[in-house]
C-alpha atoms as a PDB file:
ATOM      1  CA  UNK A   1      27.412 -24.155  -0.050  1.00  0.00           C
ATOM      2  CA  UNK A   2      28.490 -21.695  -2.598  1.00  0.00           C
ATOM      3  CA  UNK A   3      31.362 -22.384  -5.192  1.00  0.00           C
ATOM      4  CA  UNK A   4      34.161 -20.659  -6.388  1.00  0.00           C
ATOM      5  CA  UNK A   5      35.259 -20.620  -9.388  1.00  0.00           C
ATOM      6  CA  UNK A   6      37.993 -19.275 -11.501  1.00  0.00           C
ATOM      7  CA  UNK A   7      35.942 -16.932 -14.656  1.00  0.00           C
ATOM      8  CA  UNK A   8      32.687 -15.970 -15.627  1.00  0.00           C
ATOM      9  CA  UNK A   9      31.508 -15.512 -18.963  1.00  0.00           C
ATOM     10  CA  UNK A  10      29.986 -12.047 -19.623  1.00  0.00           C
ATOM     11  CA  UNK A  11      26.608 -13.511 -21.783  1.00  0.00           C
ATOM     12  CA  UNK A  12      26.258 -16.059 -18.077  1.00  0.00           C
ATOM     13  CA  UNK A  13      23.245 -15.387 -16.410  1.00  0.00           C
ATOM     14  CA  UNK A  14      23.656 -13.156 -12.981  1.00  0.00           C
ATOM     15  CA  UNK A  15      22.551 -13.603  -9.414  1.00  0.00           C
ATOM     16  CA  UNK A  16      24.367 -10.413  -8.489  1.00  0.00           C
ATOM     17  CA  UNK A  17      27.273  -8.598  -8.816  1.00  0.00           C
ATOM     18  CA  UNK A  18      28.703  -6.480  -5.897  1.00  0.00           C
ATOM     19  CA  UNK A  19      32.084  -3.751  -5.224  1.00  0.00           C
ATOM     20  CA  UNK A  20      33.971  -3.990  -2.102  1.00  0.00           C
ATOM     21  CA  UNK A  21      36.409  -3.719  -0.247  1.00  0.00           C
ATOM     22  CA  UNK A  22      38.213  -6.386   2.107  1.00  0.00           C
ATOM     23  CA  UNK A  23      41.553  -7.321   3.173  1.00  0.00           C
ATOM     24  CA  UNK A  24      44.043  -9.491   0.799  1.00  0.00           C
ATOM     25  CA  UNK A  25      44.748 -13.016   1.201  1.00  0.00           C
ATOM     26  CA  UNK A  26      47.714 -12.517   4.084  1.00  0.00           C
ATOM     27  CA  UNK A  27      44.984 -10.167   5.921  1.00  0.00           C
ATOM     28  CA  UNK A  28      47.376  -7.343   5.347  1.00  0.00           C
ATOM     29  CA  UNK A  29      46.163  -4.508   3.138  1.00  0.00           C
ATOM     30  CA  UNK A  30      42.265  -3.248   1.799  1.00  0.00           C
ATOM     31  CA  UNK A  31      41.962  -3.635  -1.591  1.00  0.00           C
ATOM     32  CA  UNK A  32      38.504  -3.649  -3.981  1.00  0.00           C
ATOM     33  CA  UNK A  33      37.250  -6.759  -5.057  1.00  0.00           C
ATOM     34  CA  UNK A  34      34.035  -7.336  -7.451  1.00  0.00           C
ATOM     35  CA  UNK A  35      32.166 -10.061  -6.775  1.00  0.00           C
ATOM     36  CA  UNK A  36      29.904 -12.249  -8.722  1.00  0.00           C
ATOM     37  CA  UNK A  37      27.627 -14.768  -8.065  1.00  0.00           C
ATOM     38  CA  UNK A  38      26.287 -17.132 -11.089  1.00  0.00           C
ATOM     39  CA  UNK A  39      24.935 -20.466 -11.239  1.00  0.00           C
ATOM     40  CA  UNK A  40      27.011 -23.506 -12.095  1.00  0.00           C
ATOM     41  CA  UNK A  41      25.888 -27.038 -12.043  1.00  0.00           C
ATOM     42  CA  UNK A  42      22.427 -25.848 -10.257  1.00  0.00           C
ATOM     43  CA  UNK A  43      24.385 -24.307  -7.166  1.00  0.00           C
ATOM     44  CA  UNK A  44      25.338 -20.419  -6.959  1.00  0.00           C
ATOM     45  CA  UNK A  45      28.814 -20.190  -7.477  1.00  0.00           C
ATOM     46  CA  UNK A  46      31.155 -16.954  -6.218  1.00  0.00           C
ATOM     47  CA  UNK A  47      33.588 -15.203  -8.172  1.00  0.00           C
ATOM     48  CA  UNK A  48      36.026 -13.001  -7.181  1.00  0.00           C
ATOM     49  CA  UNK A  49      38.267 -10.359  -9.228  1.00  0.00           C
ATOM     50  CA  UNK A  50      41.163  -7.852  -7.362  1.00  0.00           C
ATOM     51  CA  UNK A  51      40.704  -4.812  -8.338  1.00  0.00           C
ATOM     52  CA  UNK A  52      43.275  -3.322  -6.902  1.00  0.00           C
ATOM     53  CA  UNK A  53      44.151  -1.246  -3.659  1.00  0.00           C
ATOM     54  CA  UNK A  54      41.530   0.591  -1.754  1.00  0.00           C
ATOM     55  CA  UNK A  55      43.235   3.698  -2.411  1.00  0.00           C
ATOM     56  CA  UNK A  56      42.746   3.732  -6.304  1.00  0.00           C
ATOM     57  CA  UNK A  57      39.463   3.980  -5.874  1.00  0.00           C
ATOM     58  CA  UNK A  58      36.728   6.811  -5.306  1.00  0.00           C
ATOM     59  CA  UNK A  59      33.450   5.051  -5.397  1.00  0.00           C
ATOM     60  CA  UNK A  60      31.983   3.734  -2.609  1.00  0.00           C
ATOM     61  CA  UNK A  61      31.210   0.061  -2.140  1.00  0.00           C
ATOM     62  CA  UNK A  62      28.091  -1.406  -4.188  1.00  0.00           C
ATOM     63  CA  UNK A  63      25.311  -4.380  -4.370  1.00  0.00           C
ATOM     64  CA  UNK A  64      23.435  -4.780  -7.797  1.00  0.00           C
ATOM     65  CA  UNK A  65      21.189  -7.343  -8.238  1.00  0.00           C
ATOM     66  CA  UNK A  66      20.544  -8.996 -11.208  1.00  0.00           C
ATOM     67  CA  UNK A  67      17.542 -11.631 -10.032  1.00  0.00           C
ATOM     68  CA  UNK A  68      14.048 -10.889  -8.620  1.00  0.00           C
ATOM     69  CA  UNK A  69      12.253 -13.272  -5.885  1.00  0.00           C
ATOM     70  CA  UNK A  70       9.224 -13.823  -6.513  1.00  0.00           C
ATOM     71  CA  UNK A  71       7.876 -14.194  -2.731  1.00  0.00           C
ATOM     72  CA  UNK A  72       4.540 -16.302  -3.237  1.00  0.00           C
ATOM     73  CA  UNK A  73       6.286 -19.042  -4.702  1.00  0.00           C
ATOM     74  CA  UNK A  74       9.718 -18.111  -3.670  1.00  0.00           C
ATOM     75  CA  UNK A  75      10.917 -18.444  -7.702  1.00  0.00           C
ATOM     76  CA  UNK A  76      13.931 -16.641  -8.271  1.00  0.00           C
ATOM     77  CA  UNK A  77      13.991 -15.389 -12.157  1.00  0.00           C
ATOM     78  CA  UNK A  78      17.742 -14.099 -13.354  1.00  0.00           C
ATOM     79  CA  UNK A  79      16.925 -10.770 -15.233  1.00  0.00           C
ATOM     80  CA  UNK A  80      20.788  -9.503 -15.939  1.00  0.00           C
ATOM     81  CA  UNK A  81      23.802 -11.370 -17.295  1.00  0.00           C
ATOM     82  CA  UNK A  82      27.488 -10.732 -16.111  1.00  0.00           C
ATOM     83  CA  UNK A  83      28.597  -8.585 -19.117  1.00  0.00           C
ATOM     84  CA  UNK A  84      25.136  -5.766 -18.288  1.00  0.00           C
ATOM     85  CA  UNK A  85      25.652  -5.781 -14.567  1.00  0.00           C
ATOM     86  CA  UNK A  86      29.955  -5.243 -15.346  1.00  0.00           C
ATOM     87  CA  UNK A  87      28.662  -2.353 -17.825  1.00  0.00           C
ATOM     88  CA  UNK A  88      26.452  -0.811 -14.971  1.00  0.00           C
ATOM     89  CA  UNK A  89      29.587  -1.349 -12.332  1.00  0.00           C
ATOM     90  CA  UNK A  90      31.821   0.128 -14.615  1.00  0.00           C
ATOM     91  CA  UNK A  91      29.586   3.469 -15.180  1.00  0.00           C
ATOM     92  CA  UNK A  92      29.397   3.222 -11.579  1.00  0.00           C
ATOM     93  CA  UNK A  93      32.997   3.509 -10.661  1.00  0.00           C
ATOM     94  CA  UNK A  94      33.831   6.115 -13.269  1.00  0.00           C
ATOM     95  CA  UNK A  95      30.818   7.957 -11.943  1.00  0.00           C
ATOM     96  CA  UNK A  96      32.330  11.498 -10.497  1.00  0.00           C
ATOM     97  CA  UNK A  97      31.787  11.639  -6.693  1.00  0.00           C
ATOM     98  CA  UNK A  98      30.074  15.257  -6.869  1.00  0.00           C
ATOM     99  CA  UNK A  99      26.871  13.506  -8.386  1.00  0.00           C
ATOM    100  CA  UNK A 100      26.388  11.946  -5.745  1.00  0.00           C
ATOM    101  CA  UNK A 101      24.003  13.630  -3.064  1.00  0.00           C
ATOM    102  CA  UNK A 102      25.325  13.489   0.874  1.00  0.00           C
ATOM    103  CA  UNK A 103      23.173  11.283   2.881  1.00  0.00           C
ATOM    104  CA  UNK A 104      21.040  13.531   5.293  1.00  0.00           C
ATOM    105  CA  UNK A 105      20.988  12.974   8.573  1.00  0.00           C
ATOM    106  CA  UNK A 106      17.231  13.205   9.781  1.00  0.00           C
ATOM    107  CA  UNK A 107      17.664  13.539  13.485  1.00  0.00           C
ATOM    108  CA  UNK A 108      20.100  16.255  12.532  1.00  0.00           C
ATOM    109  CA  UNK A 109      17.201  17.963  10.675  1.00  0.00           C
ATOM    110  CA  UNK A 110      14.322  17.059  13.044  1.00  0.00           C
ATOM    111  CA  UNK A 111      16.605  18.984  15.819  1.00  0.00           C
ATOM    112  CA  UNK A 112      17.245  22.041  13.270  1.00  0.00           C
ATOM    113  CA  UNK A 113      13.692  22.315  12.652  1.00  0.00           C
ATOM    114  CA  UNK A 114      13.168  22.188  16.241  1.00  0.00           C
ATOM    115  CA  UNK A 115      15.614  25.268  16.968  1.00  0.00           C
ATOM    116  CA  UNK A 116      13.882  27.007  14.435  1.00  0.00           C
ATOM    117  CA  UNK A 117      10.706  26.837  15.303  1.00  0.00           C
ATOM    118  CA  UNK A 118      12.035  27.614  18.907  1.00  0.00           C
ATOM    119  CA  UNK A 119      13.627  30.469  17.861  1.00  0.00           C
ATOM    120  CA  UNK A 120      10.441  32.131  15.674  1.00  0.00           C
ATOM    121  CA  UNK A 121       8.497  31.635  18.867  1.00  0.00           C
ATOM    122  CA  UNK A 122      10.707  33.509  21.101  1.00  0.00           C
ATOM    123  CA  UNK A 123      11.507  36.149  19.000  1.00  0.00           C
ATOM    124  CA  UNK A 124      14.734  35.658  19.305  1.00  0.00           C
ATOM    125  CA  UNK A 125      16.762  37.442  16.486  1.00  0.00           C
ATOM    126  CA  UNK A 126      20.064  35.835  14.473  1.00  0.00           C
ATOM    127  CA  UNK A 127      22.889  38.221  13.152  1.00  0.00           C
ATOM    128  CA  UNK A 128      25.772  36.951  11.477  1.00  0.00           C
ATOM    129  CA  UNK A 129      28.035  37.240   8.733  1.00  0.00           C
ATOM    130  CA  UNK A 130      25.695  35.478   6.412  1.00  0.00           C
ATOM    131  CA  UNK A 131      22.968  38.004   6.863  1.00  0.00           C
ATOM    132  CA  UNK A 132      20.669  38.531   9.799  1.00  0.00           C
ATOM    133  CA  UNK A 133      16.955  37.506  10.929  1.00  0.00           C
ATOM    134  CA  UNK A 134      15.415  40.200  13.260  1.00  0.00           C
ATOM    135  CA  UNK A 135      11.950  38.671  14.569  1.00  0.00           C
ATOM    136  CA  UNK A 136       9.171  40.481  16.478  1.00  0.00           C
ATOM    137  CA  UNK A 137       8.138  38.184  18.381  1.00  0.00           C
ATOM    138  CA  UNK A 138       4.578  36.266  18.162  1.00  0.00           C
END
């Protein structure tokens, strides 16, 4: 069972601390919540801030953690408190969008790579307004 509670305390020790976006309380309209999990009376305990609407916002949603699990013993060791992982959340969000590289799609590559190497066996020659590729042939 996980609390909730009302504040955290930026020196508190932090589980994790995570950006995203769900409906409102009348399941009516997306808005950006951060969410942080601590530990209060040796339980985790949730809190949860509104942000504001989706729209204000540019960043996509993130996760940061601010434990590590050991997994031999299964000892969980809080490395971050609330007020570092609200620093790294806040650089984060203010972060412009352009630094941050497009996920590739592999297959999308993989089948590229394919055409190309198709295309160098055949011969086959490209022309186009970017240029053009005249191949021999192998």
């Amino acid at each position: 069972m996980v609390l909730v509670i009302d504040e955290v305390i930026p020196d508190e020790p932090c589980l994790r601390l995570s950006e995203l976006y769900q409906l409102d309380e009348n399941n009516s309209k997306l808005r950006r919540y951060q969410v942080t999990y601590v530990i209060r009376y040796d339980k985790p305990a949730k809190h949860m801030l509104d942000m504001g609407p989706y729209e204000s916002f540019t960043a996509p949603e993130f996760h940061l953690p601010g434990a590590v699990k050991d997994e031999q013993t299964g000892h969980i060791t809080i490395v971050h408190t609330v007020g570092e992982l609200q620093d790294v959340a806040n650089a984060l969000r203010e972060q412009p969008q352009e630094d941050l590289k497009p996920r590739r799609d592999i297959w999308q590559d993989y089948f590229t790579q394919l055409d190309q190497q198709d295309k160098l066996v055949t011969g086959l020659s490209t022309f186009g307004p970017g240029g053009s590729t005249i191949r021999g042939g192998i």
